[in-house]
Protein backbone atom coordinates (compact mmCIF):
# COMPACT_ATOMS: atom_id res chain seq x y z
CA UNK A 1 22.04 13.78 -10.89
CA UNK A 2 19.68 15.37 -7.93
CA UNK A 3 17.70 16.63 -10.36
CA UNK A 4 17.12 13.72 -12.42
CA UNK A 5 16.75 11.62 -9.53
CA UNK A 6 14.23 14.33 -7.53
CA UNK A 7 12.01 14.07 -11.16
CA UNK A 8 11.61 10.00 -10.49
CA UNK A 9 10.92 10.43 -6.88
CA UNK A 10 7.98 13.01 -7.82
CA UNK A 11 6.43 9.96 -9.83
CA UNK A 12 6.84 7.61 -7.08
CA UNK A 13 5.55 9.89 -4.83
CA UNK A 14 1.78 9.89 -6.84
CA UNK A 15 0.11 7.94 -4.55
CA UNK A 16 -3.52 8.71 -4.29
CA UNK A 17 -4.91 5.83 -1.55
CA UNK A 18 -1.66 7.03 0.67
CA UNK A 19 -3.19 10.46 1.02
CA UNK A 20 -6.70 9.10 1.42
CA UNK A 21 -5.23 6.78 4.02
CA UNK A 22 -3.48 9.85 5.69
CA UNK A 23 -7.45 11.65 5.41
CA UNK A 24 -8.87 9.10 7.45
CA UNK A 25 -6.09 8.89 10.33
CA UNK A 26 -6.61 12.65 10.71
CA UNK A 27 -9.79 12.26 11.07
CA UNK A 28 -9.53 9.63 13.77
CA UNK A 29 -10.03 9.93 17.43
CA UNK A 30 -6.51 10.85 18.29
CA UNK A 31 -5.25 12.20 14.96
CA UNK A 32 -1.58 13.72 15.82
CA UNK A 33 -0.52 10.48 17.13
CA UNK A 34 -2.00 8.07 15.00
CA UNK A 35 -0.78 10.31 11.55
CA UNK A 36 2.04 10.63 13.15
CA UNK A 37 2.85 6.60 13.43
CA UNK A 38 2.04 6.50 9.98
CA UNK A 39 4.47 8.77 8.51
CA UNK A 40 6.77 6.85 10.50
CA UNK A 41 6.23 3.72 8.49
CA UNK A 42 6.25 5.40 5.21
CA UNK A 43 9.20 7.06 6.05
CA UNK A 44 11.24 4.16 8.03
CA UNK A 45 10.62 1.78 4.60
CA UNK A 46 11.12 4.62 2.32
CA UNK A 47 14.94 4.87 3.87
CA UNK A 48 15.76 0.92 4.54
CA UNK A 49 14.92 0.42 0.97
CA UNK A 50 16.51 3.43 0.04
CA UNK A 51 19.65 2.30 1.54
CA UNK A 52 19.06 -1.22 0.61
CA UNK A 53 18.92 -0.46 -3.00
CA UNK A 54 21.86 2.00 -3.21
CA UNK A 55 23.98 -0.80 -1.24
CA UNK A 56 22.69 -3.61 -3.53
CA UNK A 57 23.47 -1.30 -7.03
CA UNK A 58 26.99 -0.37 -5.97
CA UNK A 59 27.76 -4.08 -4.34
CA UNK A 60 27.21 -5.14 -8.09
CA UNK A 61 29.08 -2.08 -9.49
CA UNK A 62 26.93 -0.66 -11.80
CA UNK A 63 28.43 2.49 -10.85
CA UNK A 64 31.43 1.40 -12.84
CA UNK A 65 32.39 2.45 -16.17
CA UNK A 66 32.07 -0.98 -17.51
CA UNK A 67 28.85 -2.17 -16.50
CA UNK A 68 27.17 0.57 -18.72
CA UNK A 69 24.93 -1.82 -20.35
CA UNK A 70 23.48 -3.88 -17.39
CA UNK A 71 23.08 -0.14 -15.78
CA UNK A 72 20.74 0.81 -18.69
CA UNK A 73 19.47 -2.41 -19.30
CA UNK A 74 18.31 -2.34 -15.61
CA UNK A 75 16.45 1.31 -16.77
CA UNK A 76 14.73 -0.44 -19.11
CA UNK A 77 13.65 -3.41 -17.26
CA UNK A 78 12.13 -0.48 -14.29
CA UNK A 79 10.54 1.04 -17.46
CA UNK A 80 8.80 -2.16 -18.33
CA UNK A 81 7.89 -3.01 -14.97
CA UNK A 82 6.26 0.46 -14.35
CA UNK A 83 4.22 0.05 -17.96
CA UNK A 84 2.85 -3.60 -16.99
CA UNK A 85 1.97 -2.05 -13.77
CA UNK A 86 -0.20 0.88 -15.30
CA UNK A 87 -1.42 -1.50 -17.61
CA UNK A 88 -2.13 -3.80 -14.87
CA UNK A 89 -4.26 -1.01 -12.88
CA UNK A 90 -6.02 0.25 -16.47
CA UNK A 91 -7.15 -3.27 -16.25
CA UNK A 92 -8.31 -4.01 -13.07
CA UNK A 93 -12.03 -3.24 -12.14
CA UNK A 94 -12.57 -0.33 -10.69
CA UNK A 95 -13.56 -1.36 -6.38
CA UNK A 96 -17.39 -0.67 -5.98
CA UNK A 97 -18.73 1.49 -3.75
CA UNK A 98 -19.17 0.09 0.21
CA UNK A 99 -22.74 -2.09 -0.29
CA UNK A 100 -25.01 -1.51 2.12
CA UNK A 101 -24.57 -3.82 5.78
CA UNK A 102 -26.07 -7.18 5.67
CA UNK A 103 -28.41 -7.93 8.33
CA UNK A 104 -27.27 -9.12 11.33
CA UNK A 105 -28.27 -12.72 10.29
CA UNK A 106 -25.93 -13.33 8.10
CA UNK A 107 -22.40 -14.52 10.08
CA UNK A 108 -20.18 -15.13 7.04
CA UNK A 109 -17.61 -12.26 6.91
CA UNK A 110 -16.86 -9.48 4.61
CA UNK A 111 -14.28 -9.64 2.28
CA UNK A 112 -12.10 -6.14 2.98
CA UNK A 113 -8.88 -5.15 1.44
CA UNK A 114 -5.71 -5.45 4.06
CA UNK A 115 -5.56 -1.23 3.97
CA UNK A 116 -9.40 -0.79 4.69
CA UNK A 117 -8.88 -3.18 7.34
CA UNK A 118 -5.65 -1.36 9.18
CA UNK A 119 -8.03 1.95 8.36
CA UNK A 120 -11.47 1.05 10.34
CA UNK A 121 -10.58 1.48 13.73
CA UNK A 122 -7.43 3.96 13.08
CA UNK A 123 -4.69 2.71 15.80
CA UNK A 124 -1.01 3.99 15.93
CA UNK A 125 -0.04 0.63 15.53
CA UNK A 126 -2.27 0.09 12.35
CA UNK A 127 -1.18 3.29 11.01
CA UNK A 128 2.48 2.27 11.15
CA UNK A 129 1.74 -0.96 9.13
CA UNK A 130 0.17 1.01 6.78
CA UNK A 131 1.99 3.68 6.13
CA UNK A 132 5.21 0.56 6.12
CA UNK A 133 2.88 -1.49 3.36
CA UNK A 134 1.81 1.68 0.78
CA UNK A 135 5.86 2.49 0.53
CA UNK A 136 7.02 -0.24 -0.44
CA UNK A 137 9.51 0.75 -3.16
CA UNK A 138 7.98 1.08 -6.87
CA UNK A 139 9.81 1.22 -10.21
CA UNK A 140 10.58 4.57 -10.51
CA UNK A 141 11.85 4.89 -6.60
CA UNK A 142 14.11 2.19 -7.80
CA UNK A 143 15.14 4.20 -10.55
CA UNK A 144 15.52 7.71 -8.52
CA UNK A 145 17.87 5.83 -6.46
CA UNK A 146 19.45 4.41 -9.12
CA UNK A 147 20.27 7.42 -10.46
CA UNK A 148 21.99 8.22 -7.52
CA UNK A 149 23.70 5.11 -7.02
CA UNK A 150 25.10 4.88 -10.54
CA UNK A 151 26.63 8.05 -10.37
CA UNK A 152 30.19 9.39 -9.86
CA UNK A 153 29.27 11.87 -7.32
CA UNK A 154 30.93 12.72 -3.88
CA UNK A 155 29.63 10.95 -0.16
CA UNK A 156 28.25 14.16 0.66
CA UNK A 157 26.11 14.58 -2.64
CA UNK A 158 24.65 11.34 -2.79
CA UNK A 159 24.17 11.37 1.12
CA UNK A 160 22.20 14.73 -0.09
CA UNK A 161 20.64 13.05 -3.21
CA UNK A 162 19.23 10.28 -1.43
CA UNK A 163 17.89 12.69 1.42
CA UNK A 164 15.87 14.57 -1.19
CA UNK A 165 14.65 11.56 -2.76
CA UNK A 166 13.41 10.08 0.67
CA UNK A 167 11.67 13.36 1.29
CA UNK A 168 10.06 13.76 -1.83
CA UNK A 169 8.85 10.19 -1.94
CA UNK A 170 7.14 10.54 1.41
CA UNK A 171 6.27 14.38 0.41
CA UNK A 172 2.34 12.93 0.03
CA UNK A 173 2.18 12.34 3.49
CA UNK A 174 4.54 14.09 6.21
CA UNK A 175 3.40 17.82 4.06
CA UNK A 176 -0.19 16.96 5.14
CA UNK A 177 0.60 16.32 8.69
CA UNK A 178 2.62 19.38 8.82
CA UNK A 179 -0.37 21.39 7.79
CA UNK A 180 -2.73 19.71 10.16
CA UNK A 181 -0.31 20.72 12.86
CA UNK A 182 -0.05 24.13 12.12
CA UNK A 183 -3.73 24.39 10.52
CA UNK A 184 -5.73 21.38 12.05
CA UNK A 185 -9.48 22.96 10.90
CA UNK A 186 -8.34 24.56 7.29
CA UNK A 187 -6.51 20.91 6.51
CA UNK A 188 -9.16 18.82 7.14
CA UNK A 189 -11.58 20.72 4.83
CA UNK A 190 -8.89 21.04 2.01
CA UNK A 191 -8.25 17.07 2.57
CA UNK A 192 -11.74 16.45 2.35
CA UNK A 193 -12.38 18.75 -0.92
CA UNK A 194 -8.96 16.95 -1.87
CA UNK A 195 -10.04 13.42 -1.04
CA UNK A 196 -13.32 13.77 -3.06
CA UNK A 197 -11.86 14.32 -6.27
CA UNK A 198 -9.25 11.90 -5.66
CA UNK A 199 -11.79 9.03 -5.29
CA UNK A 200 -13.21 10.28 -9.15
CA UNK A 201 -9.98 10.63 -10.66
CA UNK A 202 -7.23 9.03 -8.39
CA UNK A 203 -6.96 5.78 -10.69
CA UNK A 204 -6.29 8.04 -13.72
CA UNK A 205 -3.59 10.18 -11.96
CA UNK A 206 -1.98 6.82 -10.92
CA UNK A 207 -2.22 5.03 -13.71
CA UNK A 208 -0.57 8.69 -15.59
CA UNK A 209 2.19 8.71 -13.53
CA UNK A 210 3.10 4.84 -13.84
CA UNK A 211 2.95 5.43 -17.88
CA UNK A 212 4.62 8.59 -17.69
CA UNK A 213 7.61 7.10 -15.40
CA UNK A 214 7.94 3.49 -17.64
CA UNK A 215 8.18 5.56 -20.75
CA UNK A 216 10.73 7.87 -19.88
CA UNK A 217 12.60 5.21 -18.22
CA UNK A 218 12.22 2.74 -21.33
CA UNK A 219 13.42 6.65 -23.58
CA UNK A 220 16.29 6.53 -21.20
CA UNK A 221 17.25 2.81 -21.17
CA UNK A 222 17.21 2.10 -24.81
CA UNK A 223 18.89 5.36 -25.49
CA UNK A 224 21.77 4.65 -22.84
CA UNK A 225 22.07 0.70 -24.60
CA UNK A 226 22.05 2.25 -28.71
CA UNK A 227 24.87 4.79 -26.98
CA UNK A 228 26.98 2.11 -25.52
């Protein structure tokens, strides 16, 4: 069960803008405190829907015997969900590269994205809605707690499942942090060498992981529904 639900957290946890997000708060004017906030975010959503989800899954007693099939038909619906998502970011335009500042003339305003917004004049209080905003639970984080919810384990394992699977989710940011801590000057040159090839082949690793995570949850689903 921890394992299988550790392997689903890994793929939720592929989140290249969060770590590019975390990049630039480091690199802001007061970086402990504002990276800081932001790991606070991730991590306070990461655990409300955490809990939310295990409560919701066990209130409708899919961890019963007899709801086998609306436990792996819910699989399979994740699996979908995570495909059209993928698919969904395959097909969306790649964002274009900052154009050069209008002259001061011009008074209509720029059209920015919500997270470049919260990230241009890095605040604590910014960084907490971001980091609260870029965790917001994805298919396969549904389905790593799922895993734990559905199964007949003890209090004490799933409180320990569901600790791992927090703390893998959020691994992307609170290990960077950590490192800047103990090894401010050495982590902001690896983020930056990071961060580079990120922004050439962060889409690719995100849209990987979504594929990878809807396939083997479709695998799983359909396998679990033929076996009931």
């Amino acid at each position: 069960m921890i394992a299988q639900a550790a392997g689903f957290a890994v793929l939720a946890a592929i989140s290249p803008t969060a770590l590019l997000v975390m990049a630039v708060f480091l690199g802001s004017a007061n970086p402990r405190r504002t990276a800081l906030f932001y790991v606070t975010g991730a991590m306070l959503m990461t655990v409300v829907m955490a809990v939310a989800v295990l409560l919701i899954l066990r209130g409708a007693g899919l961890d019963q015997p007899r709801t086998h099939a609306p436990r792996y038909g819910l699989r399979l619906g994740l699996g979908i969900l995570a495909l059209a998502s993928a698919a969904f970011v395959a097909r969306r335009r790649p964002r274009e590269p900052e154009p050069k500042p209008e002259p001061a003339s011009d008074p209509r305003p720029k059209k920015t994205g919500l997270i470049a917004r919260l990230t241009t004049h890095p605040r604590p209080g910014t960084a907490f809605v971001a980091g609260v905003i870029l965790f917001a639970p994805s298919a396969t984080f549904i389905a790593a707690v799922q895993v734990v919810a559905t199964a007949n384990a003890t209090v004490a394992a799933t409180a320990l499942a569901m600790v791992i699977v927090v703390l893998i989710t959020v691994l992307i940011v609170w290990l960077p942090l950590l490192a800047f801590l103990a090894a401010p000057d050495a982590t902001s040159r690896r983020l930056v060498m990071l961060n580079a090839w990120l922004r050439t082949n962060g889409r690719v690793l995100l849209i990987s992981g979504l594929a990878v995570g809807g396939l083997i949850l479709i695998i799983d689903g359909a396998a679990g529904l033929a076996g009931g």
